[in-house]
C-alpha atoms as a PDB file:
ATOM      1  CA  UNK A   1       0.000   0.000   0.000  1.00  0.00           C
ATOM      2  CA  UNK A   2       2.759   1.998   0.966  1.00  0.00           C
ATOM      3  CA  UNK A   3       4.656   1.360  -2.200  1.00  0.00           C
ATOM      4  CA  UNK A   4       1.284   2.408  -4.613  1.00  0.00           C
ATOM      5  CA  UNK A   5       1.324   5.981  -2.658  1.00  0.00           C
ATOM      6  CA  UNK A   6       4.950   6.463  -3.512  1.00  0.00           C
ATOM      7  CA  UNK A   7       4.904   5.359  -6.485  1.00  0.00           C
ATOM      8  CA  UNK A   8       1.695   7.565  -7.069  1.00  0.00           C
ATOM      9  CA  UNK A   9       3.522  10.405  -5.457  1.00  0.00           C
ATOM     10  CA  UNK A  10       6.452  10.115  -7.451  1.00  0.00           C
ATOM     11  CA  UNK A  11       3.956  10.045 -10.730  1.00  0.00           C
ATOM     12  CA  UNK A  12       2.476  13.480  -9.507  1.00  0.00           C
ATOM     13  CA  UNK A  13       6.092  15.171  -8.616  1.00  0.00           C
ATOM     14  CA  UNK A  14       6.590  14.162 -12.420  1.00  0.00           C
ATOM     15  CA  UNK A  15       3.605  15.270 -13.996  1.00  0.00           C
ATOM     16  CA  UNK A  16       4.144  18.602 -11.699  1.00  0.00           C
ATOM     17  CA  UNK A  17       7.249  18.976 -13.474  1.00  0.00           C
ATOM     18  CA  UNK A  18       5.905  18.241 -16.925  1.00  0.00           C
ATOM     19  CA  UNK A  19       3.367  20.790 -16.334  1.00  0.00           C
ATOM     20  CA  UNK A  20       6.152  23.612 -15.080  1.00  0.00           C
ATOM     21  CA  UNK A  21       8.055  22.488 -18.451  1.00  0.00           C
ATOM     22  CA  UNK A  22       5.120  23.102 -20.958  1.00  0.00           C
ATOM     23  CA  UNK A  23       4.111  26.078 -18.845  1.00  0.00           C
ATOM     24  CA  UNK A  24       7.889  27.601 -19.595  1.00  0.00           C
ATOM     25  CA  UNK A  25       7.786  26.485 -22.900  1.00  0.00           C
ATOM     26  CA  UNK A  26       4.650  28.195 -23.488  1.00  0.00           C
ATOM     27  CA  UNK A  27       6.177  31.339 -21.905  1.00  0.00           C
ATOM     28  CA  UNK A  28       9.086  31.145 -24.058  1.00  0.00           C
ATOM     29  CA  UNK A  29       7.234  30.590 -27.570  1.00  0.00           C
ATOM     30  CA  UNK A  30       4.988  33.395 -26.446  1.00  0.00           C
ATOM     31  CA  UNK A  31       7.622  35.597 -25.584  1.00  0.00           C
ATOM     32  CA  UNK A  32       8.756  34.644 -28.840  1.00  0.00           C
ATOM     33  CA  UNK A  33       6.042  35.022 -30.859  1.00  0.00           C
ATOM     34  CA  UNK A  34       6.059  38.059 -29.173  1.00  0.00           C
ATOM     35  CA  UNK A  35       9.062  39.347 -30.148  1.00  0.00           C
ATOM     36  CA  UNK A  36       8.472  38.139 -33.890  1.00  0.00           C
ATOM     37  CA  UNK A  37       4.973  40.184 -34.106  1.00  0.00           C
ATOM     38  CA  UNK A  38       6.929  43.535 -32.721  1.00  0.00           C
ATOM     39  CA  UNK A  39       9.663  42.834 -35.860  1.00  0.00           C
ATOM     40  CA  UNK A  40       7.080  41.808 -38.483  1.00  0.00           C
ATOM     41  CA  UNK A  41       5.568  45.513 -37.299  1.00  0.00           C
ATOM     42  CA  UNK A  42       8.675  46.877 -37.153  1.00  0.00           C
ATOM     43  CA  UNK A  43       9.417  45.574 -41.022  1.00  0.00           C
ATOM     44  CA  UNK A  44       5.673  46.343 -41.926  1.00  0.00           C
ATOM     45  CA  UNK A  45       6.122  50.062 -40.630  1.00  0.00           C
ATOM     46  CA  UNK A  46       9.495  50.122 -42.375  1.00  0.00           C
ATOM     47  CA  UNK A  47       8.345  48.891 -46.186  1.00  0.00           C
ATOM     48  CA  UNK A  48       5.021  51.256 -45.387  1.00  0.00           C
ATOM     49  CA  UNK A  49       7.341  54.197 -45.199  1.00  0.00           C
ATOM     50  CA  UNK A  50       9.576  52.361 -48.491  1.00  0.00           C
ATOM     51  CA  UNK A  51       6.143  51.763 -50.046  1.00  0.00           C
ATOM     52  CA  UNK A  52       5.031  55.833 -49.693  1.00  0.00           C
ATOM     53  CA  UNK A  53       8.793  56.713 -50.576  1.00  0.00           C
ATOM     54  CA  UNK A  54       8.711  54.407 -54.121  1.00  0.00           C
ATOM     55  CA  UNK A  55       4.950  55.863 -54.807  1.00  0.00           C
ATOM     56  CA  UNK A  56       6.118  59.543 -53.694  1.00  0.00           C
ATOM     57  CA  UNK A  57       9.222  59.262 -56.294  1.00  0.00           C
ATOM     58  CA  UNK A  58       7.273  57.437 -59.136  1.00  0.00           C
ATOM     59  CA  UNK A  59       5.056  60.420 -59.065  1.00  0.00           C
ATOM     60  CA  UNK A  60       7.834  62.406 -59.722  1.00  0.00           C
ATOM     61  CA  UNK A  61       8.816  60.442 -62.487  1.00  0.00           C
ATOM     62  CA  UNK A  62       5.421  60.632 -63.981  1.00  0.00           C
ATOM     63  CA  UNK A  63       5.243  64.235 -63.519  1.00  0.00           C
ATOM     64  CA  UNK A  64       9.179  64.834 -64.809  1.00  0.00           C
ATOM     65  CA  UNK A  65       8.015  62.504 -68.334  1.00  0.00           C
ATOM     66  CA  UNK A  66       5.144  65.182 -68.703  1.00  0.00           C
ATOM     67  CA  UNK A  67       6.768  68.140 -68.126  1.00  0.00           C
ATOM     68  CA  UNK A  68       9.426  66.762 -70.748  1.00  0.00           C
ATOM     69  CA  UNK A  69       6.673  65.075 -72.940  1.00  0.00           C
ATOM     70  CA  UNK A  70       5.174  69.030 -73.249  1.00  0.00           C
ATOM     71  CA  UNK A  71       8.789  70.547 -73.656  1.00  0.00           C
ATOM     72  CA  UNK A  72       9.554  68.129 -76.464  1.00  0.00           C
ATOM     73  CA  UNK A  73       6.449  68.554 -78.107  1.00  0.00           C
ATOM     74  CA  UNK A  74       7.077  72.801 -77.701  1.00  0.00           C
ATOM     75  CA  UNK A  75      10.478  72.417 -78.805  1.00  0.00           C
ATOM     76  CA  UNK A  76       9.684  70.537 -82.094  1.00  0.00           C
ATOM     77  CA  UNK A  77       6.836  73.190 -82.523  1.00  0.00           C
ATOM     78  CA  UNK A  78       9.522  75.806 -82.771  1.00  0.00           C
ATOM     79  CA  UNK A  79      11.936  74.054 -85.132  1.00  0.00           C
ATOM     80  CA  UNK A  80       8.837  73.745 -87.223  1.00  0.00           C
ATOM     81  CA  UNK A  81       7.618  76.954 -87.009  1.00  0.00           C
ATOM     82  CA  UNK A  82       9.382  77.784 -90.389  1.00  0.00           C
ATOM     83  CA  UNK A  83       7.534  75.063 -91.837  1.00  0.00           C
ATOM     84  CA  UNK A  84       3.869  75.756 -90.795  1.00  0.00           C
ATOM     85  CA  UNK A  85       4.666  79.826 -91.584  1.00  0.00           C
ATOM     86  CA  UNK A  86       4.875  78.488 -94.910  1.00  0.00           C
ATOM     87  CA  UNK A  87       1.977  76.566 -95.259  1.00  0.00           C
ATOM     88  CA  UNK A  88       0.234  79.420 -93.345  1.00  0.00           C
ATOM     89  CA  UNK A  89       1.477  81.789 -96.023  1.00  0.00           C
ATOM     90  CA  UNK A  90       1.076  80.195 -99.151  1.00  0.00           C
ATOM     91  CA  UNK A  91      -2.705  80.340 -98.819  1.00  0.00           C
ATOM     92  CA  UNK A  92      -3.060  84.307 -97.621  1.00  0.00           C
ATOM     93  CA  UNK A  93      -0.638  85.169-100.682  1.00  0.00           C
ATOM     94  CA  UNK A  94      -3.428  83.221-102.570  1.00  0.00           C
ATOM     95  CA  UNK A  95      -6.152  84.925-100.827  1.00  0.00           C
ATOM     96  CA  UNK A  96      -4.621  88.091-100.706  1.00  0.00           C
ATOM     97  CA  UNK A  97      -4.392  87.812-104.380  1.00  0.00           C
ATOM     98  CA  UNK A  98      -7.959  86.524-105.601  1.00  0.00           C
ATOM     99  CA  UNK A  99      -9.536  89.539-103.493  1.00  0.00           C
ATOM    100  CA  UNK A 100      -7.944  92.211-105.164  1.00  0.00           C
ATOM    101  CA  UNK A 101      -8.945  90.382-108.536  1.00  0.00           C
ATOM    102  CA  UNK A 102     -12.453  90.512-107.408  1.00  0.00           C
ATOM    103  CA  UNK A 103     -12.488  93.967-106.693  1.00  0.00           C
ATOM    104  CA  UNK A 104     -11.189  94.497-110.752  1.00  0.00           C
ATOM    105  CA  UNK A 105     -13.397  91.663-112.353  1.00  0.00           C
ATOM    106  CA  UNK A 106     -16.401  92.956-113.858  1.00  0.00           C
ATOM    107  CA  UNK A 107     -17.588  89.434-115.103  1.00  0.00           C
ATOM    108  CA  UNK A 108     -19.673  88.017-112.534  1.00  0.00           C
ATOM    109  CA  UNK A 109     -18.357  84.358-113.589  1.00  0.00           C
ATOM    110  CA  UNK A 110     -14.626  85.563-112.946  1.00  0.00           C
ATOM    111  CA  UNK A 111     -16.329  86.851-109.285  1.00  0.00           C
ATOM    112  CA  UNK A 112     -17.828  83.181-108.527  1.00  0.00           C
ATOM    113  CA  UNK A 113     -14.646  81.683-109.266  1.00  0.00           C
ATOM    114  CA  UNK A 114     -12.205  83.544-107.697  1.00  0.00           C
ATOM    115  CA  UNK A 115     -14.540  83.365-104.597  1.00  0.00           C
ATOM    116  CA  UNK A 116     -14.792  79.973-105.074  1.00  0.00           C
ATOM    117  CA  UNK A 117     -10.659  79.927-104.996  1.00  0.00           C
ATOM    118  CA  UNK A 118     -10.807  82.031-101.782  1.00  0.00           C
ATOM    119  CA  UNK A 119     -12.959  79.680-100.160  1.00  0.00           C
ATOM    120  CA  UNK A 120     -10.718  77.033-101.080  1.00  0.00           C
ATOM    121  CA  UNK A 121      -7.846  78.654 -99.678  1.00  0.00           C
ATOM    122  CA  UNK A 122      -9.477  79.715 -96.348  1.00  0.00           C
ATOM    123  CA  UNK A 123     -10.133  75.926 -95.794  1.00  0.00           C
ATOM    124  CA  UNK A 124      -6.743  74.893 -96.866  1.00  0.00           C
ATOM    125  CA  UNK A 125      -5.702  77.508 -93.918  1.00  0.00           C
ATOM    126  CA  UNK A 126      -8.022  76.453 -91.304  1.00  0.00           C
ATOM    127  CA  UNK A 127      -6.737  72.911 -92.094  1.00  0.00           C
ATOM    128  CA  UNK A 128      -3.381  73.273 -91.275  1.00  0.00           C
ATOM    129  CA  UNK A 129      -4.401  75.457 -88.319  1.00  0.00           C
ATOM    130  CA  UNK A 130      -6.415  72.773 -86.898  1.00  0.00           C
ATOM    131  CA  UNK A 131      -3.967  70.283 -87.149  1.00  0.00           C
ATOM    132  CA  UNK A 132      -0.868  72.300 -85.719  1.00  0.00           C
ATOM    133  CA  UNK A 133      -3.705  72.990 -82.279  1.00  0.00           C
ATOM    134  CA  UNK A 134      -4.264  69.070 -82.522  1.00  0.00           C
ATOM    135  CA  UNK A 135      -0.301  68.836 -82.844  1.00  0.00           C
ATOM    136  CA  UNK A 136       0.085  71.370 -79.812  1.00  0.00           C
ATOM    137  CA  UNK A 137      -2.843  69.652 -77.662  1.00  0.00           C
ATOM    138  CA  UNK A 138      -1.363  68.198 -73.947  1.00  0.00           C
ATOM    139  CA  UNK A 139      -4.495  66.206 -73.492  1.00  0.00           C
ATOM    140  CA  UNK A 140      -3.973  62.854 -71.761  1.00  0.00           C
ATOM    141  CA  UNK A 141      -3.394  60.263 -74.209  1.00  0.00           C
ATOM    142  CA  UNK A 142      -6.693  59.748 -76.174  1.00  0.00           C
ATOM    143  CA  UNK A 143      -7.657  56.053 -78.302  1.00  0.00           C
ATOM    144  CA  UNK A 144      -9.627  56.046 -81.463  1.00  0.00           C
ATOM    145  CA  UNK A 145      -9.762  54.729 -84.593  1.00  0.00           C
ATOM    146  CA  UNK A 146      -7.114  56.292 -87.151  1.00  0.00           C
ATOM    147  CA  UNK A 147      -6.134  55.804 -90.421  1.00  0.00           C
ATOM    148  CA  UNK A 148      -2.067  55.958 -90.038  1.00  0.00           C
ATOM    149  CA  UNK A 149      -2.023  57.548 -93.698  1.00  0.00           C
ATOM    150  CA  UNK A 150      -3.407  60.336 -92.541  1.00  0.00           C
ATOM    151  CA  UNK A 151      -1.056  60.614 -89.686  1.00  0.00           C
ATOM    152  CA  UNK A 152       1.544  60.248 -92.259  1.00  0.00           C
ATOM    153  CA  UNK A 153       0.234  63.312 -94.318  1.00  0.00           C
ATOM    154  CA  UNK A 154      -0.129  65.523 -91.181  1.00  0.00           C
ATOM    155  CA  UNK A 155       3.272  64.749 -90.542  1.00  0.00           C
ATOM    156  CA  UNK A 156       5.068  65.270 -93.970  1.00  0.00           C
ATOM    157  CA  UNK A 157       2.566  68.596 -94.092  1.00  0.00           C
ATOM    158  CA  UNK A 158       4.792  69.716 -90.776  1.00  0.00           C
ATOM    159  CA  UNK A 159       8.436  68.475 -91.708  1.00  0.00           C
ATOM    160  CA  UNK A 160       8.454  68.801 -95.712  1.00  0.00           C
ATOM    161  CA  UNK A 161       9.635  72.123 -96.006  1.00  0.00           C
ATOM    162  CA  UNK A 162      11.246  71.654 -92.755  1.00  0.00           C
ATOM    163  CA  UNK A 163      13.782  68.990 -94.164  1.00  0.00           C
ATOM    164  CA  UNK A 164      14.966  71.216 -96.556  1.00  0.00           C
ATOM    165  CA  UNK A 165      17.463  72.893 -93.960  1.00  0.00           C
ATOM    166  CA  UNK A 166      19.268  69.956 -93.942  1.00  0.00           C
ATOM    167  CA  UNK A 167      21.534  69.427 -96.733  1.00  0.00           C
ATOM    168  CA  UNK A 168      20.234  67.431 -99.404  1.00  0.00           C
ATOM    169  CA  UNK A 169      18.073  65.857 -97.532  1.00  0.00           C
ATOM    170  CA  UNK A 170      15.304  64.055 -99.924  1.00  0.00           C
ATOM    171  CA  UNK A 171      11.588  62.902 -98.313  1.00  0.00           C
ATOM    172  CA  UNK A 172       9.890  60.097-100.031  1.00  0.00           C
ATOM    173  CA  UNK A 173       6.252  58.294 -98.577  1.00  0.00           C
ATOM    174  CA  UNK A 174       4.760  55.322 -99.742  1.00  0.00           C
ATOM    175  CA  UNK A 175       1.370  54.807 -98.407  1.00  0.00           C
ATOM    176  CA  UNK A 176      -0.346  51.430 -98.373  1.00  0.00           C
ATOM    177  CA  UNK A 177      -3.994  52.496 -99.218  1.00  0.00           C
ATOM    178  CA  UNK A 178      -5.861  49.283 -98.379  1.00  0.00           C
ATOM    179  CA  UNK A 179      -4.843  49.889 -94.713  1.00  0.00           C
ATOM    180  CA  UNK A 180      -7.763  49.375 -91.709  1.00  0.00           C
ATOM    181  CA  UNK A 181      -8.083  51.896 -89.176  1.00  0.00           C
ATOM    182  CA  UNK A 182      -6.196  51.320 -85.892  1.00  0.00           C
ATOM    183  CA  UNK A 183      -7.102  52.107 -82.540  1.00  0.00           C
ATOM    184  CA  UNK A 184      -4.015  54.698 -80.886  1.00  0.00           C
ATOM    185  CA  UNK A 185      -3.670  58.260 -79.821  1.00  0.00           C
ATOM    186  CA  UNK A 186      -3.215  59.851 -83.172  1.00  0.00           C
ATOM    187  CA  UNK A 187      -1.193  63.112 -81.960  1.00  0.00           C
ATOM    188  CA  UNK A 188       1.414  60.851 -79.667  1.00  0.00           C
ATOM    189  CA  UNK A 189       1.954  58.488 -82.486  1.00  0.00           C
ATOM    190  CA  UNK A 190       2.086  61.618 -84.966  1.00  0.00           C
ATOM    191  CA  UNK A 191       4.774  63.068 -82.060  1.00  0.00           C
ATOM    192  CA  UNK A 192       7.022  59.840 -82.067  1.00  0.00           C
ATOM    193  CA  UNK A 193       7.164  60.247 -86.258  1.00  0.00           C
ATOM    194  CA  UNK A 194       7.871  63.432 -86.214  1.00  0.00           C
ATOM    195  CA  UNK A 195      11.121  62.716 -83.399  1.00  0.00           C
ATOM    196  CA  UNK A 196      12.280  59.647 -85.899  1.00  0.00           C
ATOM    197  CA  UNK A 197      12.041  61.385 -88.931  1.00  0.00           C
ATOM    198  CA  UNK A 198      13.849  64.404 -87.628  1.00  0.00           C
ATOM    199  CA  UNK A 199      16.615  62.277 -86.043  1.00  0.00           C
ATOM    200  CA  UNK A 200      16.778  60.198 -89.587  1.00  0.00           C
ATOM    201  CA  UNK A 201      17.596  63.646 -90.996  1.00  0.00           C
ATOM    202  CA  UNK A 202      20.756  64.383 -88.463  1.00  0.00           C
ATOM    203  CA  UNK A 203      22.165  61.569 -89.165  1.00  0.00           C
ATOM    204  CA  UNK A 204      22.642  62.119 -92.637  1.00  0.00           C
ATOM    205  CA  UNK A 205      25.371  65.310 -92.655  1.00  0.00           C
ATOM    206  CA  UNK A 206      25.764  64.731 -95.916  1.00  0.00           C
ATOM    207  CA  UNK A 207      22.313  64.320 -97.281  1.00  0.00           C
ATOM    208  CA  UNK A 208      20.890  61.168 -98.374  1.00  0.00           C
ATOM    209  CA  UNK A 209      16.674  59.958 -98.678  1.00  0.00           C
ATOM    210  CA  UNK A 210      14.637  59.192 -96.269  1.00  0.00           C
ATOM    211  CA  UNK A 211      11.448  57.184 -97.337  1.00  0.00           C
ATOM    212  CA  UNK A 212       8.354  56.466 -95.138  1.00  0.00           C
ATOM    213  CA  UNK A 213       6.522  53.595 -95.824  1.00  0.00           C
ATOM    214  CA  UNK A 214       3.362  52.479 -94.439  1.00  0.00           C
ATOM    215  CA  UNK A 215       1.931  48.316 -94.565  1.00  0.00           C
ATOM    216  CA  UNK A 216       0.893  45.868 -92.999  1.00  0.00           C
ATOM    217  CA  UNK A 217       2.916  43.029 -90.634  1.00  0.00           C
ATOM    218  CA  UNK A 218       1.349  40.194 -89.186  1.00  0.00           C
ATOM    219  CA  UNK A 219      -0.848  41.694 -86.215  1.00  0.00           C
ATOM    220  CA  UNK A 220       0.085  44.948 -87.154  1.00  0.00           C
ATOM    221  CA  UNK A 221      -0.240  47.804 -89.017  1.00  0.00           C
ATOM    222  CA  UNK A 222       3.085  49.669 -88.950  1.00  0.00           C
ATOM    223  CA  UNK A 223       5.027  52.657 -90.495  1.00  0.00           C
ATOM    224  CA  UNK A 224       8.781  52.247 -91.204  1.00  0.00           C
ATOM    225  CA  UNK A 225      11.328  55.357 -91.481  1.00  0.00           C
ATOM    226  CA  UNK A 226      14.219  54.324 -93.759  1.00  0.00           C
ATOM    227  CA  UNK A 227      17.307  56.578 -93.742  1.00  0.00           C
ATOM    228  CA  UNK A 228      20.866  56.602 -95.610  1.00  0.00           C
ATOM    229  CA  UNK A 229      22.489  57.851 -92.729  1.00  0.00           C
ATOM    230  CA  UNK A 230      25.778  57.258 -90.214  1.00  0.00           C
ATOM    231  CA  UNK A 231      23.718  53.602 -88.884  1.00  0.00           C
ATOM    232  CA  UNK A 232      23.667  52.172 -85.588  1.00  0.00           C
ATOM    233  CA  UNK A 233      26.785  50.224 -83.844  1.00  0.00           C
ATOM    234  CA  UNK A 234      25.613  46.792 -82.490  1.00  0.00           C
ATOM    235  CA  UNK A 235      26.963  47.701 -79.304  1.00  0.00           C
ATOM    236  CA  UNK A 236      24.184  50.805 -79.240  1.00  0.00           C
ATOM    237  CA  UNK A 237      21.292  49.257 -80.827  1.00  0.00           C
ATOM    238  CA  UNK A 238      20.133  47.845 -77.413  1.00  0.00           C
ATOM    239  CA  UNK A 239      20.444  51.237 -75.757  1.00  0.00           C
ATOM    240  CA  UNK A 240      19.052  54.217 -77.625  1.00  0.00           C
ATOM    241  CA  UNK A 241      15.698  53.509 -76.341  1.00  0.00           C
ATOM    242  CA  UNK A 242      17.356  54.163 -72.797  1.00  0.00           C
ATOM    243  CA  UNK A 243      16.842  57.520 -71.177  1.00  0.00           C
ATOM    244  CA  UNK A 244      19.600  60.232 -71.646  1.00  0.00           C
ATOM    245  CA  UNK A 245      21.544  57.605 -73.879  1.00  0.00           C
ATOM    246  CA  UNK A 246      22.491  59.673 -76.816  1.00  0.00           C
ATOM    247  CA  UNK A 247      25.642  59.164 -79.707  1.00  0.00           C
ATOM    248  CA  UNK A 248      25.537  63.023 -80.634  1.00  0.00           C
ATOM    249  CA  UNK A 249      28.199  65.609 -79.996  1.00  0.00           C
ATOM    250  CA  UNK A 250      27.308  67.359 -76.887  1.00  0.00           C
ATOM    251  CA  UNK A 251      24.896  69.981 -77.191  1.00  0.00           C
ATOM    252  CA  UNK A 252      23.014  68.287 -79.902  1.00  0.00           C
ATOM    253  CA  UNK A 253      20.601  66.219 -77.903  1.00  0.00           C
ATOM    254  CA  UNK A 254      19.470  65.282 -74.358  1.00  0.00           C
ATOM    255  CA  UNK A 255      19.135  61.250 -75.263  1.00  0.00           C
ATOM    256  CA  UNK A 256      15.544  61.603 -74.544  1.00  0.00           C
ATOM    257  CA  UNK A 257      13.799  61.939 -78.081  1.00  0.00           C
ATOM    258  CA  UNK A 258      13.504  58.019 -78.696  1.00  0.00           C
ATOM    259  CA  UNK A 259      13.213  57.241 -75.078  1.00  0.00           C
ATOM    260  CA  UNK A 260       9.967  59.455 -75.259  1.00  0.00           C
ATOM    261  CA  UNK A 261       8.995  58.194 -78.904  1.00  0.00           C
ATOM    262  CA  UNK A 262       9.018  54.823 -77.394  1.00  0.00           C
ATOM    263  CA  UNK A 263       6.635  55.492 -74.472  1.00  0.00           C
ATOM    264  CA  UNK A 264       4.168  57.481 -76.866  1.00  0.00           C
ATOM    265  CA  UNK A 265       3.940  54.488 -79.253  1.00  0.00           C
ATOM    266  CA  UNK A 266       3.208  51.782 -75.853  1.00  0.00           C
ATOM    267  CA  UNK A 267       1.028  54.344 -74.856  1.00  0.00           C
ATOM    268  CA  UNK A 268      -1.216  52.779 -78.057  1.00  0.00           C
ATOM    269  CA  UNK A 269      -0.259  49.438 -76.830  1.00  0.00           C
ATOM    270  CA  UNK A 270       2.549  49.437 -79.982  1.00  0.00           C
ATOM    271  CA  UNK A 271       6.694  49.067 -80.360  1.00  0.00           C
ATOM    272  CA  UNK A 272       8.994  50.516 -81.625  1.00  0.00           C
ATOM    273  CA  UNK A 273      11.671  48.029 -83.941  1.00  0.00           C
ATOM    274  CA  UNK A 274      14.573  49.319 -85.256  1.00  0.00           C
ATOM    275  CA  UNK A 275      16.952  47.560 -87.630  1.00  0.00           C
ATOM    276  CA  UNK A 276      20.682  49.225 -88.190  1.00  0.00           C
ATOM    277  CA  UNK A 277      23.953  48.554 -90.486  1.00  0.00           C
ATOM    278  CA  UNK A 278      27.004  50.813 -89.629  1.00  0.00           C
ATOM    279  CA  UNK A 279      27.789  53.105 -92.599  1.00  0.00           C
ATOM    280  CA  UNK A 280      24.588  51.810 -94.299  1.00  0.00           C
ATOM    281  CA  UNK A 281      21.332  53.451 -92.286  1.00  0.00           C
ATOM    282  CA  UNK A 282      18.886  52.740 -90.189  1.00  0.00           C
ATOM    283  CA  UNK A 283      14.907  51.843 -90.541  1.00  0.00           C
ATOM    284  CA  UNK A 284      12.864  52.262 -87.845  1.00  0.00           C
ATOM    285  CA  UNK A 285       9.456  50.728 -87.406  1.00  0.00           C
ATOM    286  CA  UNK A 286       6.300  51.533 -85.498  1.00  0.00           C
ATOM    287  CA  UNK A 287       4.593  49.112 -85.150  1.00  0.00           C
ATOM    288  CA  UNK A 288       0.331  49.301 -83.891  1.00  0.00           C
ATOM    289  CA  UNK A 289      -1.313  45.987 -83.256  1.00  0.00           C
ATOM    290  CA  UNK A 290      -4.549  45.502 -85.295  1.00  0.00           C
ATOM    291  CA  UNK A 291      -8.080  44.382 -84.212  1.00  0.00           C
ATOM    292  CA  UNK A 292      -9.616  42.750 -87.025  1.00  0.00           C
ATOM    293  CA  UNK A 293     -13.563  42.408 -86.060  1.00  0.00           C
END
């Protein structure tokens, strides 16, 4: 009997013990978990602040790309202002000159046509005024169906006359006609043209031909910008698209123009391809994905 309440005594000394193990285990996984719940705030404080500091400075970013989206688009405004003065004054000297007719024509058919030429030249004039506001517009970017022919007329309209202060520069376009309308934002796809063209132009100092061509690809309708110019080494083909990256002299670009052409062309959900041979030219290719119904 004896040996039963020993042995039962011993049992409860051990299960007393067992007890005052699991309760200091439990204290030490609490303290613990404790300890891990104070760093998981701790790191959930720290990538909060991160989190506000990466949104704060991709804000900045966004608003530094518009700021230089509207100072690129200004800036190739002025170096076409030459340009559009001509187109702008081409039809007053016409208009100019059909009014004074009028007041000296005494047949009234001579009147109806020379109106009729006035008329026609007033249009011609508010056409390429409405196209240089749509040009100049700093809308956010805006899809709708386009025909990229037009977008190729608009552009040769701005940079024709243009062109010809670089030396012997020559423009050529070849427009497929059977092309479908495409869904983009007409004036940033317009913009990246207009910086391609331009820059196919610098990099002929000696003059060459530059021929825009407009077709059809696969999924895409594209237009292609073919120069004669200095070409692309291999080594820089996989950078020009990089911000700031730029193979002119200094002073004669910030590296910026194709990094922005390529962000206005993905803005329409397209790309940008470029193909280069050293010595040989370059042809660049934008490319906007089609959806046939």
């Amino acid at each position: 009997m004896s040996d039963d309440r020993e042995q039962l005594k011993k049992r409860l000394m051990e299960l007393e013990m067992e007890i005052e193990e699991v309760k200091n285990l439990s204290q030490a996984r609490n303290k613990l978990l404790e300890a891990n719940i104070a760093e998981l705030n701790d790191l959930y404080k720290a990538l909060n602040e991160k989190l506000k500091e990466i949104r704060g400075r991709d804000e900045r970013i966004k608003a530094f790309e518009d700021e230089f989206r509207r100072a690129n688009k200004l800036s190739t405004l002025g170096e076409l202002a030459g340009s559009i003065a001509h187109e702008i004054k081409n039809p007053l000297i016409s208009i100019q000159g059909f009014a004074k007719r009028i007041e000296k024509a005494e047949d009234e058919s001579k009147i109806m046509e020379y109106a009729g030429l006035i008329d026609k030249e007033s249009g011609r004039l508010s056409n390429v005024l409405a196209k240089l506001l749509d040009f100049s517009r700093m809308d956010e970017p805006k899809q709708e169906l386009v025909d990229i022919n037009s977008v190729v007329d608009d552009t040769v309209l701005f940079l024709e006359h243009h062109l010809t202060r670089f030396k012997n520069v020559v423009l050529f376009v070849e427009k497929d006609k059977t092309l479908a309308q495409v869904e983009m934002d007409r004036i940033n796809v317009q913009q990246s043209l207009v910086n391609i063209v331009m820059n196919a132009a610098q990099a002929m100092p000696d003059g060459g031909d530059i021929h825009i061509k407009t077709g059809r690809a696969g999924g895409y309708i594209y237009i292609s910008v073919i120069d004669q110019g200095t070409g692309i080494s291999p080594e820089h083909l996989d950078k020009i698209f990089e911000p700031f990256f730029t193979t002119k002299k200094k002073g004669e670009g910030t590296g910026l123009g194709l990094s922005l052409s390529k962000r206005l062309v993905e803005a329409s959900n397209g790309k940008i391809d470029v193909e280069s041979v050293p010595g040989q030219g370059s042809t660049f290719k934008i490319l906007i994905p089609v959806r046939d119904i």
